[in-house]
N, C-alpha and C. Protein backbone atom coordinates (compact mmCIF):
# COMPACT_ATOMS: atom_id res chain seq x y z
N UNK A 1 0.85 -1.17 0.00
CA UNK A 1 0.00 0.00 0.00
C UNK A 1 0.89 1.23 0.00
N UNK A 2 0.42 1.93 -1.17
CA UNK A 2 1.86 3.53 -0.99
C UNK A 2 0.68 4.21 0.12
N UNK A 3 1.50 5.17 0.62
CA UNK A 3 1.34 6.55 1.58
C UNK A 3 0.72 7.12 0.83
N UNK A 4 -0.67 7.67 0.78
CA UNK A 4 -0.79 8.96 0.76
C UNK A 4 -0.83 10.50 1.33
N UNK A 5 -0.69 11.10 0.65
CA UNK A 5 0.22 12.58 1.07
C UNK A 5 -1.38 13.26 1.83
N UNK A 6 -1.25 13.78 2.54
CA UNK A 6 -2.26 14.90 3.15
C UNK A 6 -1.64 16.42 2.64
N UNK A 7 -2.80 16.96 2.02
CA UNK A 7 -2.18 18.70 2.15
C UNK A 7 -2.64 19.15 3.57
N UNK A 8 -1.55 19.90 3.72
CA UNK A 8 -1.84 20.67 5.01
C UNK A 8 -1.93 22.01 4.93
N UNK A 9 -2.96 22.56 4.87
CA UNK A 9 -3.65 23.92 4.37
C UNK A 9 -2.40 24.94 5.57
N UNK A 10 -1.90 24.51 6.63
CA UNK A 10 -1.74 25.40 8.09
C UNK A 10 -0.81 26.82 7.08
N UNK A 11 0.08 26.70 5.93
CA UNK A 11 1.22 27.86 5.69
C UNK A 11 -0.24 28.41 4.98
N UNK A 12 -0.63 28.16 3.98
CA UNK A 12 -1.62 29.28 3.27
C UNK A 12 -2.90 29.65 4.23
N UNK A 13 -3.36 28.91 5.30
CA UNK A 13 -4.38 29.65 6.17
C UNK A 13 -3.34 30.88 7.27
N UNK A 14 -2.11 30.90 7.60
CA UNK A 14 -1.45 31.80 7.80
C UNK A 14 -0.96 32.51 7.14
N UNK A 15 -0.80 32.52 5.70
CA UNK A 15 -0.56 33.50 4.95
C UNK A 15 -1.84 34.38 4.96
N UNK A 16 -3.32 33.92 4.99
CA UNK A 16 -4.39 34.78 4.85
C UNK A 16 -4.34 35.19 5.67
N UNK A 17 -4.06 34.49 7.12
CA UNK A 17 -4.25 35.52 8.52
C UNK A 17 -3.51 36.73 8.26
N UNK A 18 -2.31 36.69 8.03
CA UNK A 18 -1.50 37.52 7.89
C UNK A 18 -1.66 38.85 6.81
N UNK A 19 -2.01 38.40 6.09
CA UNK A 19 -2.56 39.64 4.79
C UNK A 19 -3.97 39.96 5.54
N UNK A 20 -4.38 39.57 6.46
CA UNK A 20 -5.64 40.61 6.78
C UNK A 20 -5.36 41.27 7.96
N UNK A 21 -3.82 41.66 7.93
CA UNK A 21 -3.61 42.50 8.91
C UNK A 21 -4.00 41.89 10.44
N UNK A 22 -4.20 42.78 11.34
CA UNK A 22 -4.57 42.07 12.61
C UNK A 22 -5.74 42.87 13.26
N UNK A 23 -6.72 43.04 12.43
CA UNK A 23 -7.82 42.93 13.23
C UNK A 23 -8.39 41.76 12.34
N UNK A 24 -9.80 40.98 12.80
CA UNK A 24 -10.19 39.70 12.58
C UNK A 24 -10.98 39.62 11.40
N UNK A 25 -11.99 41.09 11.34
CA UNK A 25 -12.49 40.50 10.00
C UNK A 25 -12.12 41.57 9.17
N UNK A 26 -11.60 41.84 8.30
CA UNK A 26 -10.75 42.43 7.42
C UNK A 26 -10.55 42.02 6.11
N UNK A 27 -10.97 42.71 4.71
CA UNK A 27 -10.16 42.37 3.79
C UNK A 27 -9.33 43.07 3.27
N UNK A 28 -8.47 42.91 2.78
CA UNK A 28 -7.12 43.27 2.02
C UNK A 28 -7.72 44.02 0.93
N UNK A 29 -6.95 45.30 1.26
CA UNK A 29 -7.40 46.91 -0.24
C UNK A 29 -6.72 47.54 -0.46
N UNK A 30 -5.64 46.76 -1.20
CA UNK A 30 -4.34 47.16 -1.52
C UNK A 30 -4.77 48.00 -3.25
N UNK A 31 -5.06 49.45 -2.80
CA UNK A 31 -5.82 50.08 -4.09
C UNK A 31 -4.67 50.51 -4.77
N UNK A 32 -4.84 50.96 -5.81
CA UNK A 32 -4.19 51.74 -6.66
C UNK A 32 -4.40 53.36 -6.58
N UNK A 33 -3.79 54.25 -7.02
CA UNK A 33 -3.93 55.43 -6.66
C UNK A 33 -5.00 55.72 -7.99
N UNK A 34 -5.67 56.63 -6.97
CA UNK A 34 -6.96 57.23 -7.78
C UNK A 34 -6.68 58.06 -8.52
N UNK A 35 -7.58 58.14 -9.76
CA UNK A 35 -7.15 59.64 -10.31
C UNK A 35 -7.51 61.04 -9.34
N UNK A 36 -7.05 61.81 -10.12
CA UNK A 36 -7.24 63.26 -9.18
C UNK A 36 -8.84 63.54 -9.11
N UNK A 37 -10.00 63.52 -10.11
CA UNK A 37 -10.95 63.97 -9.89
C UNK A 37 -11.32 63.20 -8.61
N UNK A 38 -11.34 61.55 -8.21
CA UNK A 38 -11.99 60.87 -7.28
C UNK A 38 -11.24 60.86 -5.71
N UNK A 39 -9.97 61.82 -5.74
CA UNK A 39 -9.33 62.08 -4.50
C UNK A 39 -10.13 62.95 -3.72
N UNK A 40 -9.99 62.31 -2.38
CA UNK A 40 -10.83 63.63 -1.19
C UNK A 40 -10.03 64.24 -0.60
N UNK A 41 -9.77 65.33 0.16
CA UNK A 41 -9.08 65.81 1.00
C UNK A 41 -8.70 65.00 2.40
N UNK A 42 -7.54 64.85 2.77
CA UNK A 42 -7.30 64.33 3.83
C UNK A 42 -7.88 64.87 5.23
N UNK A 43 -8.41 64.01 5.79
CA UNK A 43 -9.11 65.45 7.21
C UNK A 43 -7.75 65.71 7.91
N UNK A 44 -8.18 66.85 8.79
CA UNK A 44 -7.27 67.74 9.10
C UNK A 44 -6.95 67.16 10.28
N UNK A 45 -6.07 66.81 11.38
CA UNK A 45 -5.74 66.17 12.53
C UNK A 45 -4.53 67.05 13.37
N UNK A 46 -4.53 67.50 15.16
CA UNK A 46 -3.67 67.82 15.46
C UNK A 46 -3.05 66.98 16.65
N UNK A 47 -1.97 66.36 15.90
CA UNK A 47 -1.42 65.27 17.38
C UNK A 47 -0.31 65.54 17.88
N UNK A 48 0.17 65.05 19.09
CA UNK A 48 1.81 65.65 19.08
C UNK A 48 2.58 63.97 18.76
N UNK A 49 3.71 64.90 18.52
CA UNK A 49 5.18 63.81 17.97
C UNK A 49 5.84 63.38 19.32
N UNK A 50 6.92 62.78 19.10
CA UNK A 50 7.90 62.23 20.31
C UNK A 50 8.48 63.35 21.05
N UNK A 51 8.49 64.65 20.66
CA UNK A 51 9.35 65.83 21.33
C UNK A 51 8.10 66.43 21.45
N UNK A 52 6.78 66.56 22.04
CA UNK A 52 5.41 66.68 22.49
C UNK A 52 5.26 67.61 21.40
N UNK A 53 5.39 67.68 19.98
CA UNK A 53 5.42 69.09 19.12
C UNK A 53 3.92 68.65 18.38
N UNK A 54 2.98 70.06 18.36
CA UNK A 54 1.78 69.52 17.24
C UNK A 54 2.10 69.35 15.92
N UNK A 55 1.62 68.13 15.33
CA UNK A 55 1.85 67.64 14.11
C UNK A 55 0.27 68.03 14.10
N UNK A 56 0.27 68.70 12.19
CA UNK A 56 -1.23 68.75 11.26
C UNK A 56 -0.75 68.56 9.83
N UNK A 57 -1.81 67.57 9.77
CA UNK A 57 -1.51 66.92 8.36
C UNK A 57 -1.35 68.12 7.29
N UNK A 58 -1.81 69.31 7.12
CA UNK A 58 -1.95 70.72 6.41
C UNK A 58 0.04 71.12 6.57
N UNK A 59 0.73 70.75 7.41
CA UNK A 59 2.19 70.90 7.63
C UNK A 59 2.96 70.34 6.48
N UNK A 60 2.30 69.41 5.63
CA UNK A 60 3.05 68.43 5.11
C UNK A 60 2.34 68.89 2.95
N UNK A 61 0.99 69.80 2.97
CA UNK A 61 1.00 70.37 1.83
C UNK A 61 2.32 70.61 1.64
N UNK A 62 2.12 70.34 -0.46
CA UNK A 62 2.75 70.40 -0.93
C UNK A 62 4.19 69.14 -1.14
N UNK A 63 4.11 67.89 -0.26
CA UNK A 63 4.50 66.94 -0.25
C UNK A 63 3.69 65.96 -0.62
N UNK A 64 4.54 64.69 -0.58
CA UNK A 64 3.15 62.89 -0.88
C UNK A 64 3.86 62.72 0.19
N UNK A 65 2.96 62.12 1.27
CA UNK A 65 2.64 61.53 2.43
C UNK A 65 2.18 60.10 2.38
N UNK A 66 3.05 59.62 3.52
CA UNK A 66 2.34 58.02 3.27
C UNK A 66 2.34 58.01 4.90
N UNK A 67 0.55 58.25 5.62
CA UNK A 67 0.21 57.75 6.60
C UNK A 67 0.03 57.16 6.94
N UNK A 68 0.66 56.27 7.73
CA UNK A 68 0.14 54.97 8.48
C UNK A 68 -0.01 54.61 9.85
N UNK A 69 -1.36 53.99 10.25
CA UNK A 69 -1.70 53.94 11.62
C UNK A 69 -1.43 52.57 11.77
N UNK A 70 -0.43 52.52 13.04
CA UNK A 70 0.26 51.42 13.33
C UNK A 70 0.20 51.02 14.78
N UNK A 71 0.98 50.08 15.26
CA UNK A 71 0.66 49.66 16.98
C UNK A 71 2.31 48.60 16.66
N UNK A 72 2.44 48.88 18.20
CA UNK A 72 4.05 47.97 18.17
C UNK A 72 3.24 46.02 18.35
N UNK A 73 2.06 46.07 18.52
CA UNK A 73 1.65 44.46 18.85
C UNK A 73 1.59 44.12 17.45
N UNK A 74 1.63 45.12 16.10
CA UNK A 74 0.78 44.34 14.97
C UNK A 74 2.30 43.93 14.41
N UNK A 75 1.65 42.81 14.14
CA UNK A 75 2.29 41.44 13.21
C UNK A 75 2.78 42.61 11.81
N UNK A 76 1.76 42.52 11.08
CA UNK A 76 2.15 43.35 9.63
C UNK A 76 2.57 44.29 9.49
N UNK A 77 2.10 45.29 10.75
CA UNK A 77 2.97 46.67 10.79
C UNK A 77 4.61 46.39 11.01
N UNK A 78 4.98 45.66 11.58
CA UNK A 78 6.31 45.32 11.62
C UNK A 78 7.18 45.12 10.50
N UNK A 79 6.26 44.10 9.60
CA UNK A 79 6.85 44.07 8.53
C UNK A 79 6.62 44.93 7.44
N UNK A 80 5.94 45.83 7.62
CA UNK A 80 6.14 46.92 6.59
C UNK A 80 6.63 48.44 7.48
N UNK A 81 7.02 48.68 8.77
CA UNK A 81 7.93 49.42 8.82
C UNK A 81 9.09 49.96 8.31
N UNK A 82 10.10 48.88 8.04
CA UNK A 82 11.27 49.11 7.45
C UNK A 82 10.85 49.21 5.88
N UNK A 83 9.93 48.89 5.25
CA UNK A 83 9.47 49.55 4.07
C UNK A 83 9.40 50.85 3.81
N UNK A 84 9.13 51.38 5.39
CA UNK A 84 8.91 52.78 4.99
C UNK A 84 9.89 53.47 5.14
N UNK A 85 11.11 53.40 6.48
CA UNK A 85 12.02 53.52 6.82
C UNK A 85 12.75 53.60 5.28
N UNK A 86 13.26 52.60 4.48
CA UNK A 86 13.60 52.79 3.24
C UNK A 86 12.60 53.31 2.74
N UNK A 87 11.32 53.93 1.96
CA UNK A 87 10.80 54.79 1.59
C UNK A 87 11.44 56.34 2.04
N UNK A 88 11.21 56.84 2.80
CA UNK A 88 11.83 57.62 3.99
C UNK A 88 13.40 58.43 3.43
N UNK A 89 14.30 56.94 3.21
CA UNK A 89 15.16 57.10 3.20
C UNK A 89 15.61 57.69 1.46
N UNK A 90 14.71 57.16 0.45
CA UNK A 90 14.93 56.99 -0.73
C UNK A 90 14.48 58.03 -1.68
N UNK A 91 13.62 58.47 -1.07
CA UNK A 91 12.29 59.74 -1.37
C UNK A 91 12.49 61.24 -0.81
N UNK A 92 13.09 61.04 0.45
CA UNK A 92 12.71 62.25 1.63
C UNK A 92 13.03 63.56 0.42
N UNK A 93 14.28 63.62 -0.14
CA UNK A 93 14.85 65.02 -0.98
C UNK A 93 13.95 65.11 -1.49
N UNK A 94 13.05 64.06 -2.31
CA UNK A 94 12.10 64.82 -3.41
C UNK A 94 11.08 65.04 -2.79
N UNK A 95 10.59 65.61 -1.71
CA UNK A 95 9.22 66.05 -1.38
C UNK A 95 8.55 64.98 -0.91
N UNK A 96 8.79 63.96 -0.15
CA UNK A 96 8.23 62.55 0.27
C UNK A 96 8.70 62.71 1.91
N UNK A 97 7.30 62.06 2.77
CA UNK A 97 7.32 62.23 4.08
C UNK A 97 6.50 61.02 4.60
N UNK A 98 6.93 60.82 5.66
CA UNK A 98 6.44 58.91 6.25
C UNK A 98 5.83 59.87 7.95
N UNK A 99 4.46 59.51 7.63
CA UNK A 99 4.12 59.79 9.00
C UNK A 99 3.49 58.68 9.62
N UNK A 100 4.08 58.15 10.75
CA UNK A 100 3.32 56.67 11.48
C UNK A 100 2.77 57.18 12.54
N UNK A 101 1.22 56.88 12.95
CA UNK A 101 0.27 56.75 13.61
C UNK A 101 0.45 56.33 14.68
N UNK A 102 0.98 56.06 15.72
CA UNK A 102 0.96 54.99 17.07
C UNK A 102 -0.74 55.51 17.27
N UNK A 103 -0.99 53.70 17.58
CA UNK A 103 -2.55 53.81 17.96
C UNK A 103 -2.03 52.56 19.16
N UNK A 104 -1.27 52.30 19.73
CA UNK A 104 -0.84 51.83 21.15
C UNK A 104 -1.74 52.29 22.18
N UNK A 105 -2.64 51.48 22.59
CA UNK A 105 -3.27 51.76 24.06
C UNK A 105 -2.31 53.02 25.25
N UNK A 106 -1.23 52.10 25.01
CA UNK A 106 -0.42 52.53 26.46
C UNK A 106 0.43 53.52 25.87
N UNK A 107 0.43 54.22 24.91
CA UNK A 107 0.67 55.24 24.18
C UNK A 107 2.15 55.65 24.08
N UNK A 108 3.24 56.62 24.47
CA UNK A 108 4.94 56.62 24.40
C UNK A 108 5.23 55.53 24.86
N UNK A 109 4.64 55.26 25.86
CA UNK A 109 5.32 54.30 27.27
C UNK A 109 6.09 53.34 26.33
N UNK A 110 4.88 52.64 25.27
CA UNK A 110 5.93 51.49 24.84
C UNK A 110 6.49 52.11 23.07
N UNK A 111 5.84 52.90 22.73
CA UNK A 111 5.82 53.12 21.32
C UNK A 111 7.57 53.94 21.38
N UNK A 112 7.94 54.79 21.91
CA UNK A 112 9.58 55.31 22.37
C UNK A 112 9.98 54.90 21.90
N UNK A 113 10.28 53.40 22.90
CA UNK A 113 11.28 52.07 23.24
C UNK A 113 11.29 51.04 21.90
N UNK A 114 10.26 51.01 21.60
CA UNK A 114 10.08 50.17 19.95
C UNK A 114 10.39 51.02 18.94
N UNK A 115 9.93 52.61 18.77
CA UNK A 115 10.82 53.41 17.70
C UNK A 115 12.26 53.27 17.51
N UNK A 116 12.77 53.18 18.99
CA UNK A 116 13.97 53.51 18.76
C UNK A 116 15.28 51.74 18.50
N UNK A 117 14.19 50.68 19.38
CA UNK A 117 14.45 49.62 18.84
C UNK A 117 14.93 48.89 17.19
N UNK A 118 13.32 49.64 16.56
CA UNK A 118 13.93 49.68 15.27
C UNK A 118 14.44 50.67 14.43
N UNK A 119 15.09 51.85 15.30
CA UNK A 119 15.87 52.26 14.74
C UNK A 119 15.00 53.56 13.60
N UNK A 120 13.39 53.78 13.77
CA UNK A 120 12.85 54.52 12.40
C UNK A 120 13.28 55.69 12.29
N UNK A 121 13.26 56.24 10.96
CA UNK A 121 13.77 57.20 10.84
C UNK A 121 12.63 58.27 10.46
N UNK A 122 11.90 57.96 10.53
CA UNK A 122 11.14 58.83 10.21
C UNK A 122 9.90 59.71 11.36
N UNK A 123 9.43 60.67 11.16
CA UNK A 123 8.02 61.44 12.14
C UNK A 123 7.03 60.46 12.79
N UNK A 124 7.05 59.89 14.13
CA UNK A 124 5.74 59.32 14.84
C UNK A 124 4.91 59.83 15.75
N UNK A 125 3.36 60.24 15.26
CA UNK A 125 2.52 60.92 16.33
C UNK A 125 1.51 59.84 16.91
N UNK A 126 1.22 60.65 17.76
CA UNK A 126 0.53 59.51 18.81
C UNK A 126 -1.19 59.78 18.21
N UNK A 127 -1.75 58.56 17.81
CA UNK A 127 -3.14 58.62 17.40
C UNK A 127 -4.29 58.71 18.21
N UNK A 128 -5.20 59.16 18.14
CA UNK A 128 -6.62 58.95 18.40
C UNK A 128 -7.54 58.44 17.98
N UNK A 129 -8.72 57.68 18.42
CA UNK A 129 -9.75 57.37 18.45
C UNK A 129 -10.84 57.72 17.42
N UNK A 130 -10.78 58.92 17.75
CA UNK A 130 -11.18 60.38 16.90
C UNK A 130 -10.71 60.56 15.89
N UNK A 131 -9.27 60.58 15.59
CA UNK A 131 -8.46 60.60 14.34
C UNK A 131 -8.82 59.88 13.60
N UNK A 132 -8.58 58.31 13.96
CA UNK A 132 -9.07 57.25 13.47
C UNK A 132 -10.36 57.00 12.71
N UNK A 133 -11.47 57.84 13.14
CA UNK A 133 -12.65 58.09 12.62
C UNK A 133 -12.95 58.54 11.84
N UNK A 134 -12.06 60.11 11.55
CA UNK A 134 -11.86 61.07 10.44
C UNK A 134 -11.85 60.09 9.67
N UNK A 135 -10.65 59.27 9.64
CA UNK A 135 -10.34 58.55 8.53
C UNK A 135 -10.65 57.73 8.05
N UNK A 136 -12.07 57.24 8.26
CA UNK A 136 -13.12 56.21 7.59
C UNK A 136 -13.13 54.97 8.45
N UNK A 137 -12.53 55.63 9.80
CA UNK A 137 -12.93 54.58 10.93
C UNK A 137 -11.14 52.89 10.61
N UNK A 138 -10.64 53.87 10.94
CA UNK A 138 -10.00 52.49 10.83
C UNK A 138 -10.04 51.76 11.70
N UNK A 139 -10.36 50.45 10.97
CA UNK A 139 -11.01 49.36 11.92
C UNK A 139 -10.16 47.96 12.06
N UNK A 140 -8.93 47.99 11.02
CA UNK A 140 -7.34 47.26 10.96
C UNK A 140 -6.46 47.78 11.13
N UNK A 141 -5.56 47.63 11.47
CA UNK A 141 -4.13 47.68 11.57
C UNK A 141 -2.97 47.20 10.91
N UNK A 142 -2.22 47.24 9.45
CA UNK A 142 -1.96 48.49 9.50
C UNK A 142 -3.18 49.00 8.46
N UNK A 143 -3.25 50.08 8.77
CA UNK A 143 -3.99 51.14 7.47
C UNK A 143 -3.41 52.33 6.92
N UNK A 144 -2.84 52.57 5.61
CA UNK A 144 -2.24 52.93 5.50
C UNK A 144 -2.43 54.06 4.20
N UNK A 145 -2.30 55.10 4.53
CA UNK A 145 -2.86 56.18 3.41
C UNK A 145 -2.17 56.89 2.56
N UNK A 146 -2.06 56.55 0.82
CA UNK A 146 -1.19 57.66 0.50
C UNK A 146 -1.41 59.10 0.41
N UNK A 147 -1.00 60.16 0.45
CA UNK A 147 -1.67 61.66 0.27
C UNK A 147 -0.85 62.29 -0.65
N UNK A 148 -1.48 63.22 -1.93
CA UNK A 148 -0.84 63.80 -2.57
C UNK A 148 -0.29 64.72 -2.32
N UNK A 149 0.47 65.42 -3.38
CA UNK A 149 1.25 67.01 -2.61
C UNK A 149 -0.09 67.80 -2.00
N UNK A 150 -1.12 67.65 -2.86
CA UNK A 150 -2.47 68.73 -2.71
C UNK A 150 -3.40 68.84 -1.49
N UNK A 151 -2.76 67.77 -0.69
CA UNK A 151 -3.08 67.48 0.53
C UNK A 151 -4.88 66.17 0.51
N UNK A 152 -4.56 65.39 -0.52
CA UNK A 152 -5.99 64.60 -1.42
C UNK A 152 -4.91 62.90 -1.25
N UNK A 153 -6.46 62.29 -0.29
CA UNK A 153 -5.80 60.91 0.20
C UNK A 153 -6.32 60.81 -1.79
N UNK A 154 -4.90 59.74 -2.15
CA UNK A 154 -4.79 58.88 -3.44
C UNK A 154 -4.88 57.40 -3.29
N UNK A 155 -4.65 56.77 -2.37
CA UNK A 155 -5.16 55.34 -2.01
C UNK A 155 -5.13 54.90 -0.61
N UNK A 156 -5.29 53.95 -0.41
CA UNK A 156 -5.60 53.60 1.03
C UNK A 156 -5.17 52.28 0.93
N UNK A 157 -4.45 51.46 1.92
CA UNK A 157 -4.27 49.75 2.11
C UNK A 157 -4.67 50.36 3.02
N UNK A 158 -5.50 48.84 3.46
CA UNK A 158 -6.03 48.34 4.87
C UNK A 158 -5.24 46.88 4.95
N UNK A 159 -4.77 46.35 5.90
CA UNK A 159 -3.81 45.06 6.48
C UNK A 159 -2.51 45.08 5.04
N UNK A 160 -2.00 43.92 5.50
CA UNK A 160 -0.25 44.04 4.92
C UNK A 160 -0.42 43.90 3.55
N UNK A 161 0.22 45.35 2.23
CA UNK A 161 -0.22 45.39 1.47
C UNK A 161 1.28 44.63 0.93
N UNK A 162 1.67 45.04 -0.80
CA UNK A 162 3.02 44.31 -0.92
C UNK A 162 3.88 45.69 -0.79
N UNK A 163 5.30 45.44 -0.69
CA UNK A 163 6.12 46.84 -1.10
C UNK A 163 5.89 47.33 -1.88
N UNK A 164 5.56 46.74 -3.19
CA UNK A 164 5.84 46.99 -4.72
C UNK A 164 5.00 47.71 -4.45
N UNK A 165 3.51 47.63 -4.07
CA UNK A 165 2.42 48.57 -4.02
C UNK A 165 2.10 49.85 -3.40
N UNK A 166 3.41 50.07 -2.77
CA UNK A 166 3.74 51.19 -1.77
C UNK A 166 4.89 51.97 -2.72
N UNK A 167 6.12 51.11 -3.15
CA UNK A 167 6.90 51.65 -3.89
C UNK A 167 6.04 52.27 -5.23
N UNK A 168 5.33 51.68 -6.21
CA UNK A 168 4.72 52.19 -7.08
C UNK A 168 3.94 53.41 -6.98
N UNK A 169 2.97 53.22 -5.98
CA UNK A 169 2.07 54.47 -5.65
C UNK A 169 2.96 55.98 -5.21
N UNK A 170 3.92 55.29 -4.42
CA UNK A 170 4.55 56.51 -4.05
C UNK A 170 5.94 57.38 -5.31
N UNK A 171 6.03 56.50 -6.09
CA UNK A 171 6.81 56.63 -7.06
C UNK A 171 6.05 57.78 -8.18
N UNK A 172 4.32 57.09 -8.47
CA UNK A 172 3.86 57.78 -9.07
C UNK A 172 2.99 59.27 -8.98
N UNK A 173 2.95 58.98 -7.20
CA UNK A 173 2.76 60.16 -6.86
C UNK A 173 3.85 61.67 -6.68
N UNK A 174 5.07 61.03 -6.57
CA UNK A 174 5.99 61.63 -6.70
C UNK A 174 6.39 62.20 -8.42
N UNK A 175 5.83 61.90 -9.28
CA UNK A 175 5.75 62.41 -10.40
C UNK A 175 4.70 63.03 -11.29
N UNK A 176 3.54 63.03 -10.07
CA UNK A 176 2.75 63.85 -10.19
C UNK A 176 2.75 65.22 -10.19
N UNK A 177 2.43 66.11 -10.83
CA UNK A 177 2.76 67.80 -11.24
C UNK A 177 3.75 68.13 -11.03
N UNK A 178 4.76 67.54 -11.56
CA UNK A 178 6.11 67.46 -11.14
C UNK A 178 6.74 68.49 -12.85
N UNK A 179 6.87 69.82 -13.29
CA UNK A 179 7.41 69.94 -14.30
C UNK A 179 8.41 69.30 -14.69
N UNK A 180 7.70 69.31 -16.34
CA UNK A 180 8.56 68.74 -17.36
C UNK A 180 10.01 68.72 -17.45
N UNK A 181 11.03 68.85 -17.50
CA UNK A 181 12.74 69.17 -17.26
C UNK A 181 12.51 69.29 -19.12
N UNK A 182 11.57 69.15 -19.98
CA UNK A 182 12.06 68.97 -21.30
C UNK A 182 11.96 70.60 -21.47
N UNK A 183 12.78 71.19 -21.79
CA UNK A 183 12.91 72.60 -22.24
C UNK A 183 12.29 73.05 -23.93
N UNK A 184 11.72 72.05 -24.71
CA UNK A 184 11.63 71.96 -26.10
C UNK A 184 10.82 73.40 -26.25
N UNK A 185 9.85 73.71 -25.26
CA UNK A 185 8.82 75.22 -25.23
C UNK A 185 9.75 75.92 -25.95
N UNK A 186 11.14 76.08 -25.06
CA UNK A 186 11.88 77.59 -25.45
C UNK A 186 12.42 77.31 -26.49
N UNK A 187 12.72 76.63 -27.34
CA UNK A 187 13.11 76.02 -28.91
C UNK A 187 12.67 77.06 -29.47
N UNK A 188 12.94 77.77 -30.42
CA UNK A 188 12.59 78.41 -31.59
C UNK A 188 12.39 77.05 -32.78
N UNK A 189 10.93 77.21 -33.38
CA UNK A 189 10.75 76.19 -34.38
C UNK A 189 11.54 76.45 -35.77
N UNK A 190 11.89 75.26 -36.01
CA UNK A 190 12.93 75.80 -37.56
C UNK A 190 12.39 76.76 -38.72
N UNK A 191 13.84 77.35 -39.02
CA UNK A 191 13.00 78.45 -39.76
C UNK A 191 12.96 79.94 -39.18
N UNK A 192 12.95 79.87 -37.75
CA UNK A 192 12.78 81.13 -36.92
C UNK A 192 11.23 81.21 -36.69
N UNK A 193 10.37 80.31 -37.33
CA UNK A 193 8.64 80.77 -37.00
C UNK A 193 8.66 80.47 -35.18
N UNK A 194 7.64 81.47 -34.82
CA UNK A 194 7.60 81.03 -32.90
C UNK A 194 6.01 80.86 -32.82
């Protein structure tokens, strides 16, 4: 008599846990960036940072913003931290800014000690409840918002989206109303006609 094999579903039922982020019922909305007519304005929020300073999302017009509301317990936020950290790192000159959310119950106490654990390099304000609401109620962790220079959320993930989908969006938002470098305007057309 040969063996037969059992599949054992346990790696792909943890891969789904895992892509739905860590709250329980959740699906994965790893969007694409909207065009400009269907962008809304980001609501306006005033929180303080690690040096008690008010952060408002209106500080950061004229940049792409990638907000994300995070917690040091979540599984996926972990692994897309250092995503952003390199985002952060790769972007910052051209007008690109990483703002993370702590939505930690116990609020600095532990969020500090884990910033500085991993080392981020980037702006962390402490979230609200309230905040959270503005923003269409986030109800997972991570959730994560891109914002254009114009201060207009362009997509949204809810639970662990891929890099590529963070690198892309933010790539293309970063070349959004971005002038041309082609100088061809000031050309005189042959001939001398203008």
């Amino acid at each position: 008599m040969t063996p037969t094999r059992v599949f054992a579903p346990l790696p792909a039922l943890l891969l789904i846990l895992l892509m739905a982020g860590c709250a329980t019922t959740v699906s994965v909305n790893a969007a694409s960036v909207k065009p400009d007519k269907d962008r809304k304005p980001a609501p306006p929020f005033s929180l303080k940072d690690t040096d008690g300073k008010v952060v408002q999302i209106s500080d950061y017009k004229g940049k792409v913003v990638l907000l994300d509301f995070w917690a040091t317990w979540c599984t996926p936020c972990k692994i897309e931290i250092p995503w952003f950290m390199e985002l952060q790192r790769k972007h910052r000159d051209r007008g690109f800014e990483v703002l993370g959310v702590a939505m930690d119950d116990e609020g600095w106490e532990v969020v500090k000690p884990y910033a500085a654990k991993m080392g981020i390099n980037y702006r962390l304000i402490m979230g609200t409840d309230a905040v959270a609401q503005h923003y269409g109620g986030v109800d997972a962790l991570p959730t994560t918002f891109l914002i254009d220079r114009n201060g207009k959320i362009a997509a949204v993930h809810v639970g662990l989206s891929s890099k590529k989908d963070f690198e892309d969006g933010v790539e293309h938002l970063l070349q959004d109303h971005v002038p041309a470098s082609d100088d061809t305007a000031a050309v005189p057309a042959p001939g001398g006609a203008k």
